[in-house]
Protein backbone atom coordinates (compact mmCIF):
# COMPACT_ATOMS: atom_id res chain seq x y z
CA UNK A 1 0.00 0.00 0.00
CA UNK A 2 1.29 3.79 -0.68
CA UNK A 3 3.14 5.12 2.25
CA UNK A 4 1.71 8.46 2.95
CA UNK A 5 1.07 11.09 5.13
CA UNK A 6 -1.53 12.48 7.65
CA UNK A 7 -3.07 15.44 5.44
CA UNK A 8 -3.06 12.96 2.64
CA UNK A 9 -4.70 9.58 4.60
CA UNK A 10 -7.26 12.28 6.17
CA UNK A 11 -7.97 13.56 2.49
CA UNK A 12 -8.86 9.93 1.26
CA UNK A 13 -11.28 9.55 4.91
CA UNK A 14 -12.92 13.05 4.07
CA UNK A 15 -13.50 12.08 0.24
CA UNK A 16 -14.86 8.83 2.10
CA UNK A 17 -17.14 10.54 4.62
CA UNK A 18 -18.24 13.37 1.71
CA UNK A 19 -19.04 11.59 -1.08
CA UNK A 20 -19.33 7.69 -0.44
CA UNK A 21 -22.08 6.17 1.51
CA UNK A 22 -19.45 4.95 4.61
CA UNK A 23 -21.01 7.45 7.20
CA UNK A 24 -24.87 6.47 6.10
CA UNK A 25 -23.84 2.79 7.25
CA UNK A 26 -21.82 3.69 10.23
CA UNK A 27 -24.44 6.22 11.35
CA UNK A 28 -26.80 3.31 12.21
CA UNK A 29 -27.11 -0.05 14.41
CA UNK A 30 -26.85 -2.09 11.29
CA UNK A 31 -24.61 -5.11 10.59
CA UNK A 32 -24.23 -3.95 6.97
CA UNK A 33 -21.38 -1.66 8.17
CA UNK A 34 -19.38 -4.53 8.57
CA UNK A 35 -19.20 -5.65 4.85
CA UNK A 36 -16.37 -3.62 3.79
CA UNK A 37 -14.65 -3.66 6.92
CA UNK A 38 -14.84 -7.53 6.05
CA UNK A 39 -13.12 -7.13 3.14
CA UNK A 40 -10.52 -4.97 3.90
CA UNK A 41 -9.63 -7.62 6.63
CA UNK A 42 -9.57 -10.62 4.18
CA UNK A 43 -7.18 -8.44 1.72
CA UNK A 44 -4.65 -7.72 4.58
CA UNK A 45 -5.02 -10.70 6.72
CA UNK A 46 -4.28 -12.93 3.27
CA UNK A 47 -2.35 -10.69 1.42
CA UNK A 48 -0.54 -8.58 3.55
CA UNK A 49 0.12 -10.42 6.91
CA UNK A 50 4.26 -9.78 6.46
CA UNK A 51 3.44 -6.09 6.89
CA UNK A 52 1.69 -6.53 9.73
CA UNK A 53 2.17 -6.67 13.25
CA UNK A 54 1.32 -9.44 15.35
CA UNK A 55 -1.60 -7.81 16.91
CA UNK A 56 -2.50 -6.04 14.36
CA UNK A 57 -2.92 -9.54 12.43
CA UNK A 58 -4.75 -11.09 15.10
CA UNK A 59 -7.32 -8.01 15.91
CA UNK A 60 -7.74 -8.60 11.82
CA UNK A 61 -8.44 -12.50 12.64
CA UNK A 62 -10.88 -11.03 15.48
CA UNK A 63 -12.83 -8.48 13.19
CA UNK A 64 -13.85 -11.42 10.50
CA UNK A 65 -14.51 -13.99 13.14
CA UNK A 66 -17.33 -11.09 13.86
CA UNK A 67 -18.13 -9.40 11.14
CA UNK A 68 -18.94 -12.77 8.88
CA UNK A 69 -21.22 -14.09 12.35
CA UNK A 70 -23.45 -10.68 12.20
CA UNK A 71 -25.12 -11.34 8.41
CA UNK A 72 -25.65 -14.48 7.00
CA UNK A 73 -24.26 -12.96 3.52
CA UNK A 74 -20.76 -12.14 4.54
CA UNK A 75 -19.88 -15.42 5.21
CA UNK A 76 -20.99 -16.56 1.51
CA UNK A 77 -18.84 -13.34 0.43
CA UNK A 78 -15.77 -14.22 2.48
CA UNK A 79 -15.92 -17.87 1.19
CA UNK A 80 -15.92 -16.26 -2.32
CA UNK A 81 -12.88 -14.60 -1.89
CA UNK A 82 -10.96 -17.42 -0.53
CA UNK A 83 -11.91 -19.68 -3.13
CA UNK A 84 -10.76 -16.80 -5.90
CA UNK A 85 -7.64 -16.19 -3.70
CA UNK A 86 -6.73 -20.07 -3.29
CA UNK A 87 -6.94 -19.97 -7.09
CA UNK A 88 -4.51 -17.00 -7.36
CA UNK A 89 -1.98 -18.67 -4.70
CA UNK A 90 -2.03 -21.88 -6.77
CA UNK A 91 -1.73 -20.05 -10.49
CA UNK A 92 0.18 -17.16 -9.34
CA UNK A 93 1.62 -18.39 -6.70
CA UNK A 94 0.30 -15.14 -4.65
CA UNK A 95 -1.34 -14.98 -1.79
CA UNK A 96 0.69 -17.69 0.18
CA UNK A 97 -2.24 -20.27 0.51
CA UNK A 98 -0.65 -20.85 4.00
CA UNK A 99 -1.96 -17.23 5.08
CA UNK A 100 -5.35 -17.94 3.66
CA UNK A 101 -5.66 -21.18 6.28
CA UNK A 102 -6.31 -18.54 9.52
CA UNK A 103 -9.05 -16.94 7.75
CA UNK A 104 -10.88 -20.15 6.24
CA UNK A 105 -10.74 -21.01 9.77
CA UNK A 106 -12.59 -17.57 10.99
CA UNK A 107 -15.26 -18.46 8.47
CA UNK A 108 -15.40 -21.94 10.20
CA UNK A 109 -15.66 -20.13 13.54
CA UNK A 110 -18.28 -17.87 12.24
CA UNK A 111 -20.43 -20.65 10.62
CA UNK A 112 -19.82 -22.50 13.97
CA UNK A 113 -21.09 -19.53 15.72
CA UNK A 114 -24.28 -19.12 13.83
CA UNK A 115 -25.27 -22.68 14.22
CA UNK A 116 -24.48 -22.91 17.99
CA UNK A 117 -26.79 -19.62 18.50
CA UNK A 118 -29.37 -21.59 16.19
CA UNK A 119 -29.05 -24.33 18.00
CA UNK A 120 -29.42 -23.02 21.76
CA UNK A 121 -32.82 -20.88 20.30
CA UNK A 122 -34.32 -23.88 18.32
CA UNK A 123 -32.81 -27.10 19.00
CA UNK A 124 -31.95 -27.33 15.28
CA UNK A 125 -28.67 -28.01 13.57
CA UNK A 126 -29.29 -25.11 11.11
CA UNK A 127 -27.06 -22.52 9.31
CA UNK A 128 -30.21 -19.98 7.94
CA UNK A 129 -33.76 -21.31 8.94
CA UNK A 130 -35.74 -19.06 6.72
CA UNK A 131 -33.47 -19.27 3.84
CA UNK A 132 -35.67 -21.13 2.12
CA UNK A 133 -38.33 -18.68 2.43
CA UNK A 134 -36.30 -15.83 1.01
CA UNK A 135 -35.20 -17.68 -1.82
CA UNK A 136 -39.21 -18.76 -2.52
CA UNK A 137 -39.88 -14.92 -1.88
CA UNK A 138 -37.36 -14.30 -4.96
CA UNK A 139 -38.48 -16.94 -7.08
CA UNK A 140 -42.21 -15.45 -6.90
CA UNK A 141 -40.44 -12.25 -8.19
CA UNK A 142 -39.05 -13.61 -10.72
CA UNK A 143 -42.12 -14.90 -12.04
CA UNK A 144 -41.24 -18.88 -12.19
CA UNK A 145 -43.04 -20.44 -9.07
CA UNK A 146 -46.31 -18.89 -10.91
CA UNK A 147 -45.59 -20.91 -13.99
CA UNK A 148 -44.93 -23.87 -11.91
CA UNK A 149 -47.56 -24.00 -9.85
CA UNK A 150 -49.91 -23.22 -12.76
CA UNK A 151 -48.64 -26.60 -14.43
CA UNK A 152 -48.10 -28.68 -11.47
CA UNK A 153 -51.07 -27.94 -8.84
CA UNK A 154 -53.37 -30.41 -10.34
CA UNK A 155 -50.98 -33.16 -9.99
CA UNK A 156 -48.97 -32.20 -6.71
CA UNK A 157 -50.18 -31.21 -3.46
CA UNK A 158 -48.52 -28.18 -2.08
CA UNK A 159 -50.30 -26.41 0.70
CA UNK A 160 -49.70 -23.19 -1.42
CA UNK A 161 -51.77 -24.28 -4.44
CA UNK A 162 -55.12 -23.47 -1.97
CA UNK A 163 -54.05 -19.42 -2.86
CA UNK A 164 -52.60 -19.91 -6.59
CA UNK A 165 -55.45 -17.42 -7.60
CA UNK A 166 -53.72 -14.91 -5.27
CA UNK A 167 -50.15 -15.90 -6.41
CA UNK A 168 -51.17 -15.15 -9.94
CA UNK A 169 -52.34 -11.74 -9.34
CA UNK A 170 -50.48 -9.36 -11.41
CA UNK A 171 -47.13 -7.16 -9.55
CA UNK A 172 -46.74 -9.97 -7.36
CA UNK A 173 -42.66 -8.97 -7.38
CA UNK A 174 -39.77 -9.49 -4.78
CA UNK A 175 -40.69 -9.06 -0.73
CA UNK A 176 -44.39 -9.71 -1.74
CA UNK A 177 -44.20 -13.27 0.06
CA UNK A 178 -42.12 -12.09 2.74
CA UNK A 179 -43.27 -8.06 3.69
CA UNK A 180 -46.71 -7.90 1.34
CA UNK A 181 -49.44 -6.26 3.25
CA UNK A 182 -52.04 -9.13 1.48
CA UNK A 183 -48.81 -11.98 1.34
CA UNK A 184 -50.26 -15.22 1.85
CA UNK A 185 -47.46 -15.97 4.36
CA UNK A 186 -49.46 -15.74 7.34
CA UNK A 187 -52.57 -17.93 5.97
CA UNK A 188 -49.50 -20.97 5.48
CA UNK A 189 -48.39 -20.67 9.13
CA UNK A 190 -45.86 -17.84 9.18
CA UNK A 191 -42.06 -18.54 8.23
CA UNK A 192 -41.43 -21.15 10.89
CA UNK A 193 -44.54 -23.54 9.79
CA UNK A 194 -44.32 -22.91 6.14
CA UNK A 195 -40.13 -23.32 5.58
CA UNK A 196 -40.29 -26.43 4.85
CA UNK A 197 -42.74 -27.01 2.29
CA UNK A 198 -41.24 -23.67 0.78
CA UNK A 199 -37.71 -25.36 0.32
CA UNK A 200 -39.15 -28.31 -1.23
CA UNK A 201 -41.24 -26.20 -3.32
CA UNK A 202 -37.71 -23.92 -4.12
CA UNK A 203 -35.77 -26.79 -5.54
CA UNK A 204 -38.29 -28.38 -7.42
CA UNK A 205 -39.49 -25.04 -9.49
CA UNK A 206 -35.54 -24.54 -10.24
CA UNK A 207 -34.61 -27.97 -11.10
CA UNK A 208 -37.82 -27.26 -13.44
CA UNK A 209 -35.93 -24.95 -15.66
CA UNK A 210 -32.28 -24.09 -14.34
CA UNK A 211 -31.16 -22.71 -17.55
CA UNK A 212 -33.70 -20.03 -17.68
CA UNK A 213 -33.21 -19.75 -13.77
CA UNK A 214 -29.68 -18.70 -14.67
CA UNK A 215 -30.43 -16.47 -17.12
CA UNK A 216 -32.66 -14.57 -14.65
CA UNK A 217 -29.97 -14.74 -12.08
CA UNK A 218 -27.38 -13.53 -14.13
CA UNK A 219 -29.94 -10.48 -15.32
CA UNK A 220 -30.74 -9.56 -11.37
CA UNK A 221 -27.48 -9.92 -10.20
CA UNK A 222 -26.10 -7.14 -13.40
CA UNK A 223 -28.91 -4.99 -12.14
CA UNK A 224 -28.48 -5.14 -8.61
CA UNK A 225 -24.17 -4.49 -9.12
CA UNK A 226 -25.01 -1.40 -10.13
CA UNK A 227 -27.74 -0.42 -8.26
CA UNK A 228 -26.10 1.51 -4.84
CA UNK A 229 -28.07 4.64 -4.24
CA UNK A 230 -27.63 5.78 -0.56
CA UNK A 231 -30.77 5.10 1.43
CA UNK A 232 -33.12 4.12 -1.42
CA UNK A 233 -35.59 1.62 0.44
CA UNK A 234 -36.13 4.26 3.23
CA UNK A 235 -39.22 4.54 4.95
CA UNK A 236 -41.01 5.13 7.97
CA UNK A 237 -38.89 3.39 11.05
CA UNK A 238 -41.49 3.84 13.76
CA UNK A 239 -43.42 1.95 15.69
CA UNK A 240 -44.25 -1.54 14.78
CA UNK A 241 -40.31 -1.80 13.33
CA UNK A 242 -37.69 -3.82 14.57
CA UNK A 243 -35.87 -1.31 15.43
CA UNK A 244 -38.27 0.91 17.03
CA UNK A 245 -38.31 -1.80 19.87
CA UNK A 246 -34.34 -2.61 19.62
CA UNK A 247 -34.25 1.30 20.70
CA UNK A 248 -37.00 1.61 22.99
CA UNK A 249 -35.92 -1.51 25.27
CA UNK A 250 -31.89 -1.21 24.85
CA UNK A 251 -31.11 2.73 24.25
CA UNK A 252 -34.39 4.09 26.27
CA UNK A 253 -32.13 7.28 26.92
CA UNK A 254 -32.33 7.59 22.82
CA UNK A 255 -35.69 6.76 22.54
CA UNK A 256 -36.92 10.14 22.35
CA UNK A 257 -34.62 11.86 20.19
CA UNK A 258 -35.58 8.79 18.03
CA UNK A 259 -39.36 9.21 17.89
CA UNK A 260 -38.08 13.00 16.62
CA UNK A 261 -36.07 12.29 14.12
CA UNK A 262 -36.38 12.51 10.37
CA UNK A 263 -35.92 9.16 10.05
CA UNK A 264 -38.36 8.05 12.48
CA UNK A 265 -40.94 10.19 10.52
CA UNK A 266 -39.64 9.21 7.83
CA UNK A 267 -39.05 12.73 6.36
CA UNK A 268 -35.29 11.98 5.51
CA UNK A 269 -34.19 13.36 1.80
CA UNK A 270 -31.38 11.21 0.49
CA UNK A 271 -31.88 12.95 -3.10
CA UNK A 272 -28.55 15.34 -2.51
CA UNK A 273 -26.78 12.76 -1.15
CA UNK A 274 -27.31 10.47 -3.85
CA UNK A 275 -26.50 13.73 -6.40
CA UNK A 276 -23.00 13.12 -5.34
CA UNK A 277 -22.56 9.44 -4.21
CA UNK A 278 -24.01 7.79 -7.80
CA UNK A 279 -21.77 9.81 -10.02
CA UNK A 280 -18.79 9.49 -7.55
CA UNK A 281 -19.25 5.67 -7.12
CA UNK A 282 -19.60 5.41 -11.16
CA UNK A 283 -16.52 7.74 -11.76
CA UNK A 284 -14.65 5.12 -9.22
CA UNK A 285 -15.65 2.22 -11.02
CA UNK A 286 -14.36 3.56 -14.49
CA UNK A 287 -11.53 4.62 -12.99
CA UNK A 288 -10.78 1.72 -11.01
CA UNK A 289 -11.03 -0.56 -14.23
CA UNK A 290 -8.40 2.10 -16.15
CA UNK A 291 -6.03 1.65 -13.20
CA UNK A 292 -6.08 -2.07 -12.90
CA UNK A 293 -5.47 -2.56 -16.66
CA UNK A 294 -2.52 0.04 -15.91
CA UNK A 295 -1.30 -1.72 -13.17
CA UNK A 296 -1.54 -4.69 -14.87
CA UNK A 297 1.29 -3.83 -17.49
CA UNK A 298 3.40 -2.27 -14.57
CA UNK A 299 3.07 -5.90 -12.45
CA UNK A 300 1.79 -4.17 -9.56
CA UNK A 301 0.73 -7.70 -8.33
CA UNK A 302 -0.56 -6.08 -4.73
CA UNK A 303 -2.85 -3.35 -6.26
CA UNK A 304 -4.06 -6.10 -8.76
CA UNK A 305 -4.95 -8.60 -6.17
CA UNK A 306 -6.73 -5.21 -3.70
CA UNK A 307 -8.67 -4.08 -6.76
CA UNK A 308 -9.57 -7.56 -8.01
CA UNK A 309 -10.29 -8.85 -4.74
CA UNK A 310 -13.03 -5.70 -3.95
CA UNK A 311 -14.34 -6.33 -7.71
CA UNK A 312 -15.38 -9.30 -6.92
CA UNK A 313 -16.65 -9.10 -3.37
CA UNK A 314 -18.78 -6.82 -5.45
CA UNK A 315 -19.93 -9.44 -7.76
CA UNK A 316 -20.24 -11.33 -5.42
CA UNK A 317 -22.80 -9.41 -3.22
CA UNK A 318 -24.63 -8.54 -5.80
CA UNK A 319 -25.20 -12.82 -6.13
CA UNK A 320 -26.27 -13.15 -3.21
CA UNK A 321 -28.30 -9.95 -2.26
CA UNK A 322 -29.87 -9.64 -6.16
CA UNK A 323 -30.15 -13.01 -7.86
CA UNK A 324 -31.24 -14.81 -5.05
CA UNK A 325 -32.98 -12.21 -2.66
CA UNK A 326 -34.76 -9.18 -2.93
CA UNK A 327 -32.23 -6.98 -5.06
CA UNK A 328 -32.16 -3.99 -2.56
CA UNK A 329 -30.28 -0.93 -3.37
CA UNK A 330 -29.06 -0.99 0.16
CA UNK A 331 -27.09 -4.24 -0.30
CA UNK A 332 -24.78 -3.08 -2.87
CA UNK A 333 -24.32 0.47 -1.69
CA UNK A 334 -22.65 -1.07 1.69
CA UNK A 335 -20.02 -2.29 -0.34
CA UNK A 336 -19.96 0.61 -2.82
CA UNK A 337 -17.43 2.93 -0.35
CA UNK A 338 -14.65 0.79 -1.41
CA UNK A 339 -14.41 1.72 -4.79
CA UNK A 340 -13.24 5.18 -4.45
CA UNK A 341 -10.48 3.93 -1.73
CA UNK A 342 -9.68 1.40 -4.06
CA UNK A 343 -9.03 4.37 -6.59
CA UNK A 344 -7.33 6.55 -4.02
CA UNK A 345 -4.87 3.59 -3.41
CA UNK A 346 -4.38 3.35 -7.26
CA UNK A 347 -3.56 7.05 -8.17
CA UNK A 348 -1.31 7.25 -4.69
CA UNK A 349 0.75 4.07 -6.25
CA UNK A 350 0.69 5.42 -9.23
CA UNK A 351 1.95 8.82 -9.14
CA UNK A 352 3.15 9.13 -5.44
CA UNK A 353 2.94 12.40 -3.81
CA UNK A 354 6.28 14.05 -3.86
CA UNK A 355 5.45 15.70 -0.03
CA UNK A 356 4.88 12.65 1.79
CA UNK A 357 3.40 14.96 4.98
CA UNK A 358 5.71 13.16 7.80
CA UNK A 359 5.08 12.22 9.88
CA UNK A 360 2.60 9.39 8.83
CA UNK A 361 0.06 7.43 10.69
C-alpha cells in the first residue's frame, strides 16, 4: 500500500465521509457496516500479513470472526474470496495459501457460531432457517413459481396451491411473500410452519428450468451491481419496526430523540446525497477498471490482487443480495465505499505524492 502522510490519509477519509455512503452505514445499528470492513480484513489478513504486526494480524483474525457471524451474507462473500484467492496462490503463486488457512478457519468459527446460537434458540442443527423462504420470496419475483404452480397444482399437493389465484395476481414482485401487506405468508403458518414445504417447493421449481433460472440470475445480479443509491428503500422506522423496539428496550435514553427524528418520521431526503454518491461511485468504477489494466502492465501484483479482490466481493454481493434475494439498493451500496479507496490507493501508487506529509500514521 502507498506510504503516505496524515493530510493525505485524512484527504482519502474526508473524500470517504463526503461523497461515499461509509457514514450512512456507520451512522446506524446495522450489521451492513461490517461488509467492507470484512473485506478490507480478508485483503490484509491474506495478502498482507508480512506487513503486519502481530496484533494487528490477530485483531484482523478477530474483526472477521465477527463481522462474517453478524449477516448471514458475509460469510458466503468471504468464502468467495478465498476460493478466488486459493486460485490466485495456486496459479500465481500469490497470496501464500498458508496465510489464507487462519481466515478459512474464521469463516469456520463464524459458521460454527451461527449454528451454535441456532441451536441453543431452536434445538436445530441449522445454518439460515428461513433461507428457504427468502429464496421462494425471490423466485415469486421472478415470475417462475407462478408458472410452476400453474402446471403442477393439479398433480402435486402443495399447501400453497389453496391461494394460486392470489399468487397469480399481477405485480406480485420481490418481498411480496415475505413483507406484502395481502402476502399469503401468514394464511400458510408464518415462516417457521411454512419453511419447509417452501424449500421443497424452491428446488423443485428450479430444477424445473435451471437454464432459464440462470439467465434470470445472471440479469438480477447485473442490475443489482449497479444499483447503490444511498438510502433508497427508506421509509417510515417507527413503531411496529424492529428497530423501534431494539431502541426503545436497549437505548431508552435515545428513545426520544428517536421518535423526533427525520428518520423516524420518515421525512429523511437522500436525493442530494445520492446527487454526489451515484456519479462518484460510477466515476470510481471507471476509474478503477483504467487503473487495474494500468497496473496490470506495470506488475503491480498487490494493487491487482486489492482491486480484483473488492471487484469481486462486489460481484459477489450482488449474487447473493440480487439473484437470489430481494435486489435492494441498500445491499450493494454497503459495499460501494470501497471503490473510491480502491481508486485513491491506485492514483497514490501510481503517481506518489512528492510531499509525503511526515510524519505518517
Amino acid at each position: 500500500m502507498p506510504n503516505v502522510g496524515v493530510i493525505t490519509k485524512f484527504g482519502v477519509l474526508s473524500m470517504l465521509t463526503l461523497a461515499t455512503s461509509l457514514p450512512w452505514f456507520t451512522g446506524q445499528i446495522i450489521a451492513d457496516f461490517f461488509a467492507p470492513v470484512m473485506v478490507l480484513a480478508i485483503y490484509l489478513a491474506a495478502v498482507e500479513r508480512n506487513c503486519l504486526a502481530k496484533w494487528e494480524y490477530y485483531t484482523l483474525l478477530l474483526i472477521l470472526c465477527v463481522a462474517q457471524a453478524s449477516h448471514y451474507t458475509h460469510v458466503g462473500i468471504a468464502l468467495g474470496l478465498l476460493i478466488c484467492l486459493a486460485v490466485a496462490a495456486v496459479v500465481f503463486k500469490t497470496p501464500s495459501l498458508r496465510n489464507l488457512i487462519p481466515v478459512a478457519l474464521t469463516s469456520a468459527l463464524a459458521i460454527l457460531a451461527v449454528m451454535t446460537v441456532n441451536f441453543a434458540a431452536r434445538r436445530e442443527i441449522s445454518f439460515s432457517p428461513y433461507g428457504s423462504v427468502f429464496l421462494l420470496d425471490r423466485l415469486i419475483g421472478y415470475g417462475t413459481v407462478q408458472d410452476y404452480l400453474n402446471n403442477h397444482c393439479r398433480v402435486e399437493h402443495y399447501n400453497i396451491c389453496r391461494y394460486l389465484d392470489e399468487i397469480n395476481q399481477p405485480r406480485r414482485g420481490t418481498n411480496w411473500l415475505l413483507w406484502g401487506a395481502d402476502s399469503i405468508l401468514p394464511k400458510l403458518g408464518g415462516g417457521e410452519i411454512y419453511r419447509f414445504e417452501a424449500g421443497r417447493l424452491a428446488h423443485a421449481v428450479v430444477l424445473d428450468a435451471p437454464e432459464g433460472h440462470f439467465g434470470l440470475m445472471l440479469g438480477a445480479t447485473l442490475r443489482q451491481f449497479f444499483n447503490f443509491p444511498t438510502g433508497r428503500e427508506l421509509g417510515h422506522l417507527g413503531e411496529g419496526m424492529q428497530i423501534y423496539r431494539m431502541v426503545t428496550t436497549y437505548f431508552p435514553s435515545e428513545a426520544d430523540a428517536y421518535r423526533h427524528s427525520r428518520q423516524y418520521r420518515g421525512e429523511l431526503n437522500v436525493n442530494l446525497v445520492n446527487a454526489i454518491d451515484v456519479p462518484v461511485a460510477y466515476i470510481s468504477l471507471l476509474a478503477l477498471l483504467a487503473l487495474l489494466s494500468m497496473r496490470i502492465r506495470k506488475c503491480d501484483t498487490n494493487f491487482m490482487i486489492f482491486s480484483s479482490v473488492i471487484l469481486l466481493a462486489l460481484f459477489g454481493n450482488a449474487i447473493l443480495c440480487g439473484g437470489l434475494s430481494s435486489g435492494e439498493a441498500r445491499y450493494q451500496s454497503r459495499l460501494i465505499s470501497l471503490v473510491p479507496l480502491a481508486t485513491a490507493v491506485g492514483f497514490l501508487r501510481a503517481w506518489p505524492l512528492r510531499n509525503q506529509f511526515k510524519p505518517t500514521l
